[in-house]
C-alpha atoms as a PDB file:
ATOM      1  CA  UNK A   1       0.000   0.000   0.000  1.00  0.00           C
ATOM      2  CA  UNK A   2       1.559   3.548  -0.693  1.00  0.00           C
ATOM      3  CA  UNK A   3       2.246   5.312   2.473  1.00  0.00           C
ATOM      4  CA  UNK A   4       0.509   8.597   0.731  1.00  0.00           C
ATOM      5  CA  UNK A   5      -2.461   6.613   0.429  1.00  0.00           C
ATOM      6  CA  UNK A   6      -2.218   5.728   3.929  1.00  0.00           C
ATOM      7  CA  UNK A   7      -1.162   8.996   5.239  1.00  0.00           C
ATOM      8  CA  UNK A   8      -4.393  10.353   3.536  1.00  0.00           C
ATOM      9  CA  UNK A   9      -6.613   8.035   5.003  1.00  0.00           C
ATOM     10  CA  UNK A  10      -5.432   8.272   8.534  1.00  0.00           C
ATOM     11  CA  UNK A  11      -5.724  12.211   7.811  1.00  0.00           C
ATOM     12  CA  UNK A  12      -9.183  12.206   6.813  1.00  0.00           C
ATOM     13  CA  UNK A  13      -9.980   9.278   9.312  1.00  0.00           C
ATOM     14  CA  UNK A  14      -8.971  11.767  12.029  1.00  0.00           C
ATOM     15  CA  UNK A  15     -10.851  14.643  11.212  1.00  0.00           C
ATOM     16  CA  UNK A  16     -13.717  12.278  10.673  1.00  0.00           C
ATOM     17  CA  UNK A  17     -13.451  11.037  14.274  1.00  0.00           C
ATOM     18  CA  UNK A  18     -13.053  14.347  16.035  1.00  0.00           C
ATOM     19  CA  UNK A  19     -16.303  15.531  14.153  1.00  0.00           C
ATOM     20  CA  UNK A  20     -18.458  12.548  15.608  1.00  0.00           C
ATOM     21  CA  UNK A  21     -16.441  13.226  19.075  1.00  0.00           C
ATOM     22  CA  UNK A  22     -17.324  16.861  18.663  1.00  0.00           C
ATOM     23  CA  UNK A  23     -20.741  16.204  17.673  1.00  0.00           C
ATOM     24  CA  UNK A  24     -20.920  13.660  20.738  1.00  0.00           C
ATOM     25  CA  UNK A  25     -19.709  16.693  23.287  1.00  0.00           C
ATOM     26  CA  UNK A  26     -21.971  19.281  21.943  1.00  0.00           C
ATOM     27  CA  UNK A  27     -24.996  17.170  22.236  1.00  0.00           C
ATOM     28  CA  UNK A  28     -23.919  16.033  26.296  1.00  0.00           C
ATOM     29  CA  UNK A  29     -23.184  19.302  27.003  1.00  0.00           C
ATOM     30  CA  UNK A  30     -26.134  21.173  25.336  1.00  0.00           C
ATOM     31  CA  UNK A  31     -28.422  18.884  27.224  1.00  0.00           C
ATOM     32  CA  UNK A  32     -26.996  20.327  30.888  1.00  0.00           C
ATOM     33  CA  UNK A  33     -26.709  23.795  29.823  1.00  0.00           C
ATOM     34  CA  UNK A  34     -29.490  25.154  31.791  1.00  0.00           C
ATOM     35  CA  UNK A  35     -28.870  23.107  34.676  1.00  0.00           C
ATOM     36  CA  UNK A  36     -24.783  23.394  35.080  1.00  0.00           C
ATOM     37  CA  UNK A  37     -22.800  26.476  34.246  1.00  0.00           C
ATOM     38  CA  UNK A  38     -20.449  26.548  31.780  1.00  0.00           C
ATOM     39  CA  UNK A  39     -21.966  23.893  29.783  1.00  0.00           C
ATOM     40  CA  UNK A  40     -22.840  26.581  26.800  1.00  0.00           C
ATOM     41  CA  UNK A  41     -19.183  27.668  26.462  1.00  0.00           C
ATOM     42  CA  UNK A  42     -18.411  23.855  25.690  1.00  0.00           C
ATOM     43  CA  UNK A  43     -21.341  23.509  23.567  1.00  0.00           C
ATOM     44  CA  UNK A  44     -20.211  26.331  21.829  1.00  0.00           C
ATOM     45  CA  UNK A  45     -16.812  25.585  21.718  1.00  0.00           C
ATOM     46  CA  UNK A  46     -17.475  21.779  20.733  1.00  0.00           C
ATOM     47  CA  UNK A  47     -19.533  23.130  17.698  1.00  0.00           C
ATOM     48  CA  UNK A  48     -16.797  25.595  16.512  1.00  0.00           C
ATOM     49  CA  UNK A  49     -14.393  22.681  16.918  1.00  0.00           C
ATOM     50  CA  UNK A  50     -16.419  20.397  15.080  1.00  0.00           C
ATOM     51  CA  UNK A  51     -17.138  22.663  12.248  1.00  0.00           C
ATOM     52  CA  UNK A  52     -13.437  23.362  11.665  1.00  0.00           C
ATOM     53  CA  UNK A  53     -12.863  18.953  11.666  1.00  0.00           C
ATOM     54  CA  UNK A  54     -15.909  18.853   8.963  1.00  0.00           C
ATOM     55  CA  UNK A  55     -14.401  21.695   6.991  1.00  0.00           C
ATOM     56  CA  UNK A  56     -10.584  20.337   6.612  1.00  0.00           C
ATOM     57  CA  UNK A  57     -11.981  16.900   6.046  1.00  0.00           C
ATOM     58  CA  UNK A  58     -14.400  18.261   2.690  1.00  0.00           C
ATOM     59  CA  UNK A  59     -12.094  22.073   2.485  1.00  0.00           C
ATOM     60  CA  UNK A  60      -9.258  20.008   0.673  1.00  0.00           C
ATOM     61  CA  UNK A  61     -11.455  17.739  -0.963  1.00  0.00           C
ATOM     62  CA  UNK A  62     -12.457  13.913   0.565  1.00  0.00           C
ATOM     63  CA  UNK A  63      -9.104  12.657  -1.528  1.00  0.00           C
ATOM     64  CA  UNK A  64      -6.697  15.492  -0.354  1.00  0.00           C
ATOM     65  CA  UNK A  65      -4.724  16.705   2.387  1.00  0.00           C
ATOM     66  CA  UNK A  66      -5.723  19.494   4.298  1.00  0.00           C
ATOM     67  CA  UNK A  67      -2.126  19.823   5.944  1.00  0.00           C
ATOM     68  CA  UNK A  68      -0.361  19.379   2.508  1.00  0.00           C
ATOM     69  CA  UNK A  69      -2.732  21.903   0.942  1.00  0.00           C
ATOM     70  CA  UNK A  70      -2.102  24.579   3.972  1.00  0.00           C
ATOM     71  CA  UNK A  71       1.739  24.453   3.759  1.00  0.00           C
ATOM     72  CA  UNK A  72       1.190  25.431  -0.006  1.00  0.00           C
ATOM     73  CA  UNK A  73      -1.156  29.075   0.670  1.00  0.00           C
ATOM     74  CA  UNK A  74       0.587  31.932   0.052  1.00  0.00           C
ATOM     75  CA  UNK A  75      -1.849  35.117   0.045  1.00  0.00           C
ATOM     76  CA  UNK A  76      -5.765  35.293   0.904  1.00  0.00           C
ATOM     77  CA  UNK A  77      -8.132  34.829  -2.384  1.00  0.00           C
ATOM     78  CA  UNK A  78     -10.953  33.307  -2.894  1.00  0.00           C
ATOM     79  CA  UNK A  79      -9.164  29.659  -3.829  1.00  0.00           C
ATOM     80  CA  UNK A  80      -7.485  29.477  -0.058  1.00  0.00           C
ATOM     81  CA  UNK A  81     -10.066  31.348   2.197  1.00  0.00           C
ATOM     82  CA  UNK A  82     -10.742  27.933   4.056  1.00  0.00           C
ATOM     83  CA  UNK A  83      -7.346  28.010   5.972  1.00  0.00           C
ATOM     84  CA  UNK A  84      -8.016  31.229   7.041  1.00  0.00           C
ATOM     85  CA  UNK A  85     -11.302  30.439   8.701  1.00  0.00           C
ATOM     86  CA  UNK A  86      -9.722  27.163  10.158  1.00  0.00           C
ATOM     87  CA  UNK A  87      -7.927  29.572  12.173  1.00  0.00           C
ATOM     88  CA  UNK A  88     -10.734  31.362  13.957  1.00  0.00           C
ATOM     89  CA  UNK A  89     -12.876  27.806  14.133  1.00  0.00           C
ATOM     90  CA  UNK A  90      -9.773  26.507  16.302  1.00  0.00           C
ATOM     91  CA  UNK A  91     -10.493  28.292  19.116  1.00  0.00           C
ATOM     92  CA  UNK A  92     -13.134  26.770  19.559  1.00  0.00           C
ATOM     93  CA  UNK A  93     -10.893  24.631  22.261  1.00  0.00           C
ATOM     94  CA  UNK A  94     -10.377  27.874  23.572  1.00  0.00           C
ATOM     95  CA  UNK A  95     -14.095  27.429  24.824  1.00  0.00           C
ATOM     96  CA  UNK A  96     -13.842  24.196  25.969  1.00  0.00           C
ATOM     97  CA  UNK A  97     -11.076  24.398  28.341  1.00  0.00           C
ATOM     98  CA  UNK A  98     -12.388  27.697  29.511  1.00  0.00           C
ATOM     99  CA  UNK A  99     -16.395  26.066  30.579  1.00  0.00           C
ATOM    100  CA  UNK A 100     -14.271  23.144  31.824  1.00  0.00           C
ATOM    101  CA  UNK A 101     -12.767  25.909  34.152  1.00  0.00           C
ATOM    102  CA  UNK A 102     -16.476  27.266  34.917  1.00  0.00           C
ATOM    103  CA  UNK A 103     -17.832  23.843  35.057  1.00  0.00           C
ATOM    104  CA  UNK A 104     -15.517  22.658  38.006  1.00  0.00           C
ATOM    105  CA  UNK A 105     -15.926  25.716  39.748  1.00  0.00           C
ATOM    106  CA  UNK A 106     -19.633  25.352  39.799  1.00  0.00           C
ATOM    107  CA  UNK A 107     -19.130  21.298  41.208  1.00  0.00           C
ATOM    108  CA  UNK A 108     -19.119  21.255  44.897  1.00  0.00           C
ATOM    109  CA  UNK A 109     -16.483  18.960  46.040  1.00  0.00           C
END
């Protein structure tokens, strides 16, 4: 098997698994946002995460490499616009880590 072949497949694999994961997070989290705090800010940030997963898995195409295709952009047009809104859809962690913050200090221990 040709390790490009392979390398694409894990790729894509990847992204396809942290969408379902993200999609997964989202869901358990917006079902407990009115009861636990924080919960929104990881719904939120699950969705922004799991938009920017969907997005390099179909940006690039379902038989290309997002990373191989981002090391080749040079200047914004309309061709490579995609990379540049991967950016701001990657904070979406951000969001996560910061509810996880507001979630445990809503827990009482």
């Amino acid at each position: 098997m040709n390790i490009i072949l392979f390398s694409l497949i894990v790729e894509n694999g990847a992204f396809i698994a942290i969408f379902i994961i993200c999609l997964i997070g989202a869901y358990a989290s917006f079902k407990q946002y009115k009861n636990l705090p924080g919960a929104d800010l990881i719904f939120l940030g699950f969705l922004l995460y799991g938009v920017y997963s969907l997005l390099a898995f179909t940006g690039s195409g379902f038989t290309g490499s997002f990373f191989d295709d981002f090391s080749k952009v040079g200047k914004l047009n309309s061709l490579n616009y995609i990379y540049f809104v991967s950016f701001a859809l990657r904070l979406g962690l951000v969001l996560v880590i910061v509810g996880f913050f507001r979630v445990a200090r809503g827990l009482k221990a």
